[in-house]
C-alpha atoms as a PDB file:
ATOM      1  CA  UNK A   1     126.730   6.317  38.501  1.00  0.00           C
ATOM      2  CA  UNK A   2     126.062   7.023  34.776  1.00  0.00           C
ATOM      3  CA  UNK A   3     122.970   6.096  33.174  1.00  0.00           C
ATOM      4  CA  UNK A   4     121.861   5.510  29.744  1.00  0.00           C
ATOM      5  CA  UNK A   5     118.639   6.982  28.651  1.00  0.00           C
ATOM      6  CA  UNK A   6     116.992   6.106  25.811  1.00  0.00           C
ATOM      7  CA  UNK A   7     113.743   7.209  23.914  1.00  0.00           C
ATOM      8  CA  UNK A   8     112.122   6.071  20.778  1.00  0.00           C
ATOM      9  CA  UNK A   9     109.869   8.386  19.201  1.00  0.00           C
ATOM     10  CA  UNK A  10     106.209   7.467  18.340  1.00  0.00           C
ATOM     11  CA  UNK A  11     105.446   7.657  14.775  1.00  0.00           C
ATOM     12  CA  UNK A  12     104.894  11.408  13.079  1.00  0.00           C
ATOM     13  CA  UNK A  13     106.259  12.673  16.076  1.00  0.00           C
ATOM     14  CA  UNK A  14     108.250  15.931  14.593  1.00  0.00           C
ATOM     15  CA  UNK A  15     105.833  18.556  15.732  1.00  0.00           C
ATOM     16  CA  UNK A  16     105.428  17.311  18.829  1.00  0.00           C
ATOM     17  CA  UNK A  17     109.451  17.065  19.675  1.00  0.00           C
ATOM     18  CA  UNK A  18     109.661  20.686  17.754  1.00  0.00           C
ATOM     19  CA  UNK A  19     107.183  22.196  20.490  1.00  0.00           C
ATOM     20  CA  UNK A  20     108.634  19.964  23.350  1.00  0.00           C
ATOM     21  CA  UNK A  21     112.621  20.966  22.125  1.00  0.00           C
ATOM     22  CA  UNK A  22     113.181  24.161  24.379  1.00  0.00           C
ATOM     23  CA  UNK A  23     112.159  22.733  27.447  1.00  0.00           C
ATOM     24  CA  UNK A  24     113.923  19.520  27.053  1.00  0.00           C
ATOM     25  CA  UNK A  25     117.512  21.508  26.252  1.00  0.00           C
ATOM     26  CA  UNK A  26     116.448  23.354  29.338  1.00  0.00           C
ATOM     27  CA  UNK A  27     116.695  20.060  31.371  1.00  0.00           C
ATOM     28  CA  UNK A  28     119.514  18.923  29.797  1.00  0.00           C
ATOM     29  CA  UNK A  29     121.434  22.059  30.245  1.00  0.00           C
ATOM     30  CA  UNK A  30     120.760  22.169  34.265  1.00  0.00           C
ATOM     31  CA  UNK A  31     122.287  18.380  33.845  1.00  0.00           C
ATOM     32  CA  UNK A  32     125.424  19.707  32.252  1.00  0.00           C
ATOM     33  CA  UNK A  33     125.469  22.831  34.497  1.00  0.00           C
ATOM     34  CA  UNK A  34     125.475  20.140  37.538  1.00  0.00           C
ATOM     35  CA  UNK A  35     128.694  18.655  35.507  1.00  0.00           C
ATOM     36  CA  UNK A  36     126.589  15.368  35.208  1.00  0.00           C
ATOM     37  CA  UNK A  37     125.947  15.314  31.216  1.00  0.00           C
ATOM     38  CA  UNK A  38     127.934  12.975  29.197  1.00  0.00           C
ATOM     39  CA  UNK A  39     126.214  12.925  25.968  1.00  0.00           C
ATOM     40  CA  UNK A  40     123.022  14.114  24.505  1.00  0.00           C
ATOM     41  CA  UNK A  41     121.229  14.099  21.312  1.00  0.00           C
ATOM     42  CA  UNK A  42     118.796  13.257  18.651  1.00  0.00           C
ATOM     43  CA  UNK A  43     118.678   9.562  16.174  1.00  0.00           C
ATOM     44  CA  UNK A  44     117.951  11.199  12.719  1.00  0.00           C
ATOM     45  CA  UNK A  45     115.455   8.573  11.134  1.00  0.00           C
ATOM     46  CA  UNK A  46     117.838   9.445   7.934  1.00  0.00           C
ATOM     47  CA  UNK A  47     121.639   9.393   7.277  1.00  0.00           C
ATOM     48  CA  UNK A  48     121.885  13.186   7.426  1.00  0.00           C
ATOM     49  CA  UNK A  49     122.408  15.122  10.385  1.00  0.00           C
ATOM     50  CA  UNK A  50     119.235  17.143   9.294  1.00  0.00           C
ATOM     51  CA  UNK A  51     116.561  14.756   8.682  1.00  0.00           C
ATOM     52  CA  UNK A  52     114.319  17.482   7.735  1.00  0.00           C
ATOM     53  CA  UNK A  53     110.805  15.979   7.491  1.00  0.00           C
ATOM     54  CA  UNK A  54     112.109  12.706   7.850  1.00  0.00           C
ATOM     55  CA  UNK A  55     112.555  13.620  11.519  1.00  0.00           C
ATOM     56  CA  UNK A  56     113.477  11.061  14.678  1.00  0.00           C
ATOM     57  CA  UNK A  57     114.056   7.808  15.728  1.00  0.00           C
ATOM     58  CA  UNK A  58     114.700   8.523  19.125  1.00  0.00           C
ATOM     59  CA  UNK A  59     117.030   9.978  21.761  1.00  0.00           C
ATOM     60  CA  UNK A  60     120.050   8.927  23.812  1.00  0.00           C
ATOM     61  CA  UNK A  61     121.138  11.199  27.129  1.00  0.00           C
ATOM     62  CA  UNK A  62     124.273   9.195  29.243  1.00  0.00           C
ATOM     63  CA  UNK A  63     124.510  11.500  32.694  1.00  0.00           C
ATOM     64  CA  UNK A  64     125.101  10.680  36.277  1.00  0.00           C
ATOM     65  CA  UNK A  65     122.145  10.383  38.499  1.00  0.00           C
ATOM     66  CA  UNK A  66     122.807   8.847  42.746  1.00  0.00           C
ATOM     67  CA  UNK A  67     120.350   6.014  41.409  1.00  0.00           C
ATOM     68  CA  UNK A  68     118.667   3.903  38.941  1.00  0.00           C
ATOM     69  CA  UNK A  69     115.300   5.533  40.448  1.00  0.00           C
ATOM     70  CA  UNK A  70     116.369   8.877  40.230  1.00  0.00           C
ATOM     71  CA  UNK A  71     117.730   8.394  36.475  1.00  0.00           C
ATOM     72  CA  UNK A  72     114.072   6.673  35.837  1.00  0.00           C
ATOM     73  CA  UNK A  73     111.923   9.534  37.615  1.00  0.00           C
ATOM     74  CA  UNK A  74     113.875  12.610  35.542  1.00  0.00           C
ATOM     75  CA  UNK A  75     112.929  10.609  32.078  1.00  0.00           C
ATOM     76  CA  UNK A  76     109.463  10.265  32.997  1.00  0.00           C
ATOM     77  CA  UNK A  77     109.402  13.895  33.776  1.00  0.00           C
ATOM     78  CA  UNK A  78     110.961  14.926  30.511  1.00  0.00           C
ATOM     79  CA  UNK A  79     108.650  16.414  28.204  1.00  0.00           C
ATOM     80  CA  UNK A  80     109.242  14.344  25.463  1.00  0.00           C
ATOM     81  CA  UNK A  81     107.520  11.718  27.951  1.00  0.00           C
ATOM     82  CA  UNK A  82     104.550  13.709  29.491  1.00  0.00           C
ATOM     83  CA  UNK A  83     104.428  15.534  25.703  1.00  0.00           C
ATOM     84  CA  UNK A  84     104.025  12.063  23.682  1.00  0.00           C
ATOM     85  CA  UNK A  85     107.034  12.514  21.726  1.00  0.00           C
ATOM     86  CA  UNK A  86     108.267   8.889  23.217  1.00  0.00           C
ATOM     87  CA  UNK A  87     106.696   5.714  22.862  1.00  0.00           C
ATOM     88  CA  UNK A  88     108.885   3.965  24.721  1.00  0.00           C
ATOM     89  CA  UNK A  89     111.970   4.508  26.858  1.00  0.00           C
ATOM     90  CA  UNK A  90     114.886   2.724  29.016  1.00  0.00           C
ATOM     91  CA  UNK A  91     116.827   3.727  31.564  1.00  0.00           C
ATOM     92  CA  UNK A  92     120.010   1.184  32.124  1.00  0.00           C
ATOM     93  CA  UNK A  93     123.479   1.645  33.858  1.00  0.00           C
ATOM     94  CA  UNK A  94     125.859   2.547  31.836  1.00  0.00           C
ATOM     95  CA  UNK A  95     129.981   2.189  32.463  1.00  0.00           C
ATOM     96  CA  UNK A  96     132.102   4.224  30.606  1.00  0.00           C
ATOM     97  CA  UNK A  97     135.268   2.779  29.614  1.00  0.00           C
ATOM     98  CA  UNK A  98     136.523   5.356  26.589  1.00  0.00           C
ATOM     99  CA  UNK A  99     137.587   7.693  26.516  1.00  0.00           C
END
């Protein structure tokens, strides 16, 4: 099933996501590899689609995981969780109707 992952940043977070970034893409790239990335990316805390200083809001990922549990236990492995680039995050099902 597909699962929406979200993650909202904690507040002058930049560096932190900067040094975090290659292993996170890493993670997300094994997803896609495994055919089980929908969507991934960055909330610019500006309307730009480089924020520059301005940085993050957040982070959305939709990809397939067998379970809820197993959705829930990759985010809290993610290194924007274990790094402190997230303050918060969600993990919900997620049904794709388009396209």
């Amino acid at each position: 099933m597909l699962y929406a992952l979200t993650g909202e940043d904690t507040p002058n977070s930049l560096d932190k996501r900067l040094a975090a970034r290659p292993v996170h893409l890493a993670r997300l790239q094994a997803l896609a590899d495994a055919g089980r990335l929908l969507l991934a990316g960055p909330m610019p805390a500006i309307d730009s689609p480089d924020p520059g200083p301005a940085g993050f809001v957040g982070s959305l990922i939709v990809a397939e995981f067998a379970s809820q549990t197993e959705a829930e236990a990759w985010m809290a492995a993610d290194p924007y969780v274990t790094e402190g680039v997230f303050a918060r995050t969600t993990v919900r099902p997620f049904k794709r109707v388009l396209p």
